[in-house]
Protein backbone atom coordinates (compact mmCIF):
# COMPACT_ATOMS: atom_id res chain seq x y z
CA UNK A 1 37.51 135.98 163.40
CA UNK A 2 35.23 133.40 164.54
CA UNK A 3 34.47 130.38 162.33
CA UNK A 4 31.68 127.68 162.74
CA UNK A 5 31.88 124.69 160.43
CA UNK A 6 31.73 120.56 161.22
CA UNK A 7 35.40 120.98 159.14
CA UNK A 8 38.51 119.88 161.57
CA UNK A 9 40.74 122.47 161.87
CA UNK A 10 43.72 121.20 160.57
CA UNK A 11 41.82 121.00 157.34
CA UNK A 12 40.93 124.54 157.31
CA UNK A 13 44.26 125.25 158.46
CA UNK A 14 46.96 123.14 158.26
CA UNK A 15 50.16 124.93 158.84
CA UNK A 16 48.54 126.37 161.96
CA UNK A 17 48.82 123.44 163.89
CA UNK A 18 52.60 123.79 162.87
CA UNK A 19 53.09 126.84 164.87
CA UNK A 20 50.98 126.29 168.07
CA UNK A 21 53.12 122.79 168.28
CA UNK A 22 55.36 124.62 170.38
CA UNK A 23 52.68 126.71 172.34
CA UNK A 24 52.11 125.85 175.81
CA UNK A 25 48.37 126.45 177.43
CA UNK A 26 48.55 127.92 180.87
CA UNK A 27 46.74 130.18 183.55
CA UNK A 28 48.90 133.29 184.23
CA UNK A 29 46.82 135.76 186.81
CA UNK A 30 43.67 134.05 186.11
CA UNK A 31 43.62 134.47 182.40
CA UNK A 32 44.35 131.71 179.78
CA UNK A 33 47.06 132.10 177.63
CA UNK A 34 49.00 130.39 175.46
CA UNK A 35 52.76 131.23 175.67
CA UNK A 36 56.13 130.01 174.26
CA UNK A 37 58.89 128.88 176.10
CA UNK A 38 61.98 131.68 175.46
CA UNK A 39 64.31 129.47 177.52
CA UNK A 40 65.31 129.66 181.36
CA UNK A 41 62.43 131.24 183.40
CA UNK A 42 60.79 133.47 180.79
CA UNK A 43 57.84 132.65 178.65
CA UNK A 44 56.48 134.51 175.57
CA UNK A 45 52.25 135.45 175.44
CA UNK A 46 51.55 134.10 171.41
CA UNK A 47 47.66 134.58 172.33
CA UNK A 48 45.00 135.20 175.06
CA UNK A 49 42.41 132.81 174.98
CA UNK A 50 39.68 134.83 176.92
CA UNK A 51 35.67 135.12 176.68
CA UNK A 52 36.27 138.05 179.25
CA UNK A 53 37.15 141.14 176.65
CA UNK A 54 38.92 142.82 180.10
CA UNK A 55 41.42 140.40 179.91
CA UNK A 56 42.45 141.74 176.10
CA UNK A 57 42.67 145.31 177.76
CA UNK A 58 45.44 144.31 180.32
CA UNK A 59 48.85 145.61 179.17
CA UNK A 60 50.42 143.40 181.32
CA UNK A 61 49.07 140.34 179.62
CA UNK A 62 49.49 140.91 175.62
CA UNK A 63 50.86 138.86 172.57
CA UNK A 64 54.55 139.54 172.95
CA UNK A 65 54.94 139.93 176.47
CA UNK A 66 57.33 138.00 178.44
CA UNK A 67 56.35 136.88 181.41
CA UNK A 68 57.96 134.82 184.68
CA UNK A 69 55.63 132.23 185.82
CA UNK A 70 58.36 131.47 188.29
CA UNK A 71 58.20 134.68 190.14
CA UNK A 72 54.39 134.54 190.09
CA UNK A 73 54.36 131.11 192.08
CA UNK A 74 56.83 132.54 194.62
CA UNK A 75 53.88 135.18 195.35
């Protein structure tokens, strides 16, 4: 859904800002995400944040996937 208003979006939405409190923005094989930390080395995708619609086709990269950034930066 795409929105355009001059509204703040904590107006529009504001227990939204509730749940991405805990969501942490990061570059995982060059596509932005924003994931949740699960505890240890793991991190959980909550959301792609992507102009590019061939990042939303990558099954390696989708809501719910839990991903190591820790083995990544040992590549």
């Amino acid at each position: 859904m795409t929105l355009y208003t001059i509204v703040p979006e904590e107006i529009i939405f504001p227990h939204h800002h509730e749940k991405t409190a805990n969501l942490i923005e990061m570059i995982y094989n060059g596509v932005h995400v924003m994931v949740e930390h699960d505890g240890g080395r793991t991190f959980r995708i909550d959301r792609i944040v992507s102009t590019d619609p061939e990042d939303y086709m990558n099954v390696h990269i989708q809501p719910g996937a839990v991903i190591n950034v820790f083995e990544q930066m040992n590549h």
